[in-house]
Protein backbone atom coordinates (compact mmCIF):
# COMPACT_ATOMS: atom_id res chain seq x y z
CA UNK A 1 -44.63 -6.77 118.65
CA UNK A 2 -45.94 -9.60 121.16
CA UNK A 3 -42.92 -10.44 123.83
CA UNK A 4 -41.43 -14.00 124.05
CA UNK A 5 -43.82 -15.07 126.92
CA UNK A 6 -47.27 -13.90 124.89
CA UNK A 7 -46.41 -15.25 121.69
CA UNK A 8 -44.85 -18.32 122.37
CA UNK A 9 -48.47 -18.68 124.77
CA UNK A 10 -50.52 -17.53 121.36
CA UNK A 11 -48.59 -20.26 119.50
CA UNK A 12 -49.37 -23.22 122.09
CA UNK A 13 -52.73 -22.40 121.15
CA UNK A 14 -52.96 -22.17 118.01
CA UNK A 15 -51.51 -25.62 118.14
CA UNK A 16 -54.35 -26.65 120.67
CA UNK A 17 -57.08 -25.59 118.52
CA UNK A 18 -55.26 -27.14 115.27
CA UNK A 19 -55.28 -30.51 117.15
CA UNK A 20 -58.68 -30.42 118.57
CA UNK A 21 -59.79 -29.85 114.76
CA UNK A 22 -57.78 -32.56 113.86
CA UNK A 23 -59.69 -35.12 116.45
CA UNK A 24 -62.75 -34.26 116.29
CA UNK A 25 -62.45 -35.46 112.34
CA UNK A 26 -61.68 -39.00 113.42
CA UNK A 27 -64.97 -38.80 115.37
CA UNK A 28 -67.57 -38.16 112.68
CA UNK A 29 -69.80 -40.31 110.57
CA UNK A 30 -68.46 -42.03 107.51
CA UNK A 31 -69.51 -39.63 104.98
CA UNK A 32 -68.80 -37.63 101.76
CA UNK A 33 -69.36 -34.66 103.25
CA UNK A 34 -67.88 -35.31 106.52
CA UNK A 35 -64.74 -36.28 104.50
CA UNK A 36 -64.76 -33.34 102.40
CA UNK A 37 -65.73 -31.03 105.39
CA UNK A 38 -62.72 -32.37 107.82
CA UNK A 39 -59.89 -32.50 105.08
CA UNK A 40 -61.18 -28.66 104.42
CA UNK A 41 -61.03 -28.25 108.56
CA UNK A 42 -57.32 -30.07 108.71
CA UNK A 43 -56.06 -27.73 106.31
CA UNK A 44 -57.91 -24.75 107.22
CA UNK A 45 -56.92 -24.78 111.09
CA UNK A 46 -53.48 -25.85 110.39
CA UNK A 47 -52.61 -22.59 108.63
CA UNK A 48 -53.00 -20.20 111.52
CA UNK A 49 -50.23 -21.69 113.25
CA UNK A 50 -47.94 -21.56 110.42
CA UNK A 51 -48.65 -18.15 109.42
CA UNK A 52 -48.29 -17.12 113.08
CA UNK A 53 -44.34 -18.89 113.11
CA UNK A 54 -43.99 -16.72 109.84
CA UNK A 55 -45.47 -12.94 111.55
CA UNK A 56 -42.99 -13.92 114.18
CA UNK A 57 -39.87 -13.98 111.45
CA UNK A 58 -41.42 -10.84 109.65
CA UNK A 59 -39.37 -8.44 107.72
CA UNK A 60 -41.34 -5.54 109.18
CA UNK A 61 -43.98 -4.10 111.21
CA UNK A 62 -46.32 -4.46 107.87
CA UNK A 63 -45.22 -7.99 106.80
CA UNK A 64 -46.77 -8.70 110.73
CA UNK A 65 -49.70 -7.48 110.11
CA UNK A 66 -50.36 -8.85 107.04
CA UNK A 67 -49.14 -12.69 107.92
CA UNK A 68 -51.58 -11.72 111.29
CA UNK A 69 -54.49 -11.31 109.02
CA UNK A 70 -53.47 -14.65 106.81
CA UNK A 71 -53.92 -16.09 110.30
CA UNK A 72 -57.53 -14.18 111.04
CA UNK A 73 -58.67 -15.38 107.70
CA UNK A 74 -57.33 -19.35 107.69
CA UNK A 75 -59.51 -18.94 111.47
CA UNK A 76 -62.70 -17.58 110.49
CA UNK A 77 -62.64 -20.29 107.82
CA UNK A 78 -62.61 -23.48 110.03
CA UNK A 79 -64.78 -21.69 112.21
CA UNK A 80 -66.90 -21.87 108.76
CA UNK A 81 -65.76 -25.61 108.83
CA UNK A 82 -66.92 -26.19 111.69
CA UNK A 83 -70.26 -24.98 111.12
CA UNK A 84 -70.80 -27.26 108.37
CA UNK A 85 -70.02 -29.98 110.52
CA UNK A 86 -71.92 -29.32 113.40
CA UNK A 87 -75.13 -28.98 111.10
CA UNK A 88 -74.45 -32.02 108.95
CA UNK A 89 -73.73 -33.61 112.08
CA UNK A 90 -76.84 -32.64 114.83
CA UNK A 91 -77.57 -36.29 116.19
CA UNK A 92 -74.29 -36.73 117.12
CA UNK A 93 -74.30 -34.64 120.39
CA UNK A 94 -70.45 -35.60 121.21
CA UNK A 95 -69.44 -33.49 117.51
CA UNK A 96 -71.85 -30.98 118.40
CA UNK A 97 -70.75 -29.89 121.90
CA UNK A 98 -66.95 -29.96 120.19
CA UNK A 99 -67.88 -28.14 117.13
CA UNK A 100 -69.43 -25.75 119.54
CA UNK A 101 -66.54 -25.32 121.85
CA UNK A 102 -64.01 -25.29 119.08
CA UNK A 103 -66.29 -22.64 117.46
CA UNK A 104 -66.04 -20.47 120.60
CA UNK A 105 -62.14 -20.86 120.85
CA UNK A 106 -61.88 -19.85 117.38
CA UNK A 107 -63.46 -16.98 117.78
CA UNK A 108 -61.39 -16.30 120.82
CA UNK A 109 -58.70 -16.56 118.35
CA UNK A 110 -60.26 -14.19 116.10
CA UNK A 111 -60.30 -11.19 118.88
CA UNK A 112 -56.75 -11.65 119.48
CA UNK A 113 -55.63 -11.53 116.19
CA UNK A 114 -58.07 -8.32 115.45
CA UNK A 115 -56.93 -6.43 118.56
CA UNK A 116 -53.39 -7.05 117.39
CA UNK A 117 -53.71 -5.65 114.36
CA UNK A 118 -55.61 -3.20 115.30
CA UNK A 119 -53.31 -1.94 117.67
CA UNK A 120 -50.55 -2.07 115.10
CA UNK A 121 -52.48 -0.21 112.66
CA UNK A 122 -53.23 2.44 115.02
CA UNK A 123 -49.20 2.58 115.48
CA UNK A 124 -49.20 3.26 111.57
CA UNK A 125 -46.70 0.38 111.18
């Protein structure tokens, strides 16, 4: 598995990019979508961090993986989050150069988590 140094790095940003979701939801219109879109994005980018502190207590090899993937998934969802807000948002060029960077670092996030498990998988946990 990842060594002290890597995941505890990993972690910090996964708690970055939770955060930056978070603030960039006190920046957008008043809306019904914008409030239905951001309490989606809190939730959404919260949950790779806290299924990351759970892969790190694993039982196993496999229980890693799996909580790893939980992570992938609760990612490519804000990312999907995201991209609801940046096009219900496009005047706003502030939310739209944030949505766009967060959308990048997410899928940063995504290529870790994918050549982890990969990696394990090839180790036939």
């Amino acid at each position: 598995m990842a060594t002290k140094f890597d995941s505890e790095a990993f972690y910090e940003r996964l708690v970055v990019f939770a955060q930056n979701c978070q603030k960039i939801i006190f920046e957008l219109p008043k809306s019904e979508y914008n409030r239905e879109y951001g309490k989606q994005l809190i939730r959404s980018s919260a949950s790779p961090g806290s299924n990351y502190i759970e892969a790190l207590e694993a039982l196993g090899r496999k229980d890693f993986v799996h909580r790893l993937r939980v992570c992938r998934k609760e990612t490519r969802e804000s990312i999907y989050w995201l991209r609801l807000i940046l096009e219900a948002n496009p005047s706003y060029e502030e939310v739209v150069i944030k949505c766009k960077t967060l959308i990048n670092e997410g899928g940063e996030i995504i290529k870790i988590l994918t050549t982890s498990i990969l990696t394990l998988e090839r180790k036939n946990y």
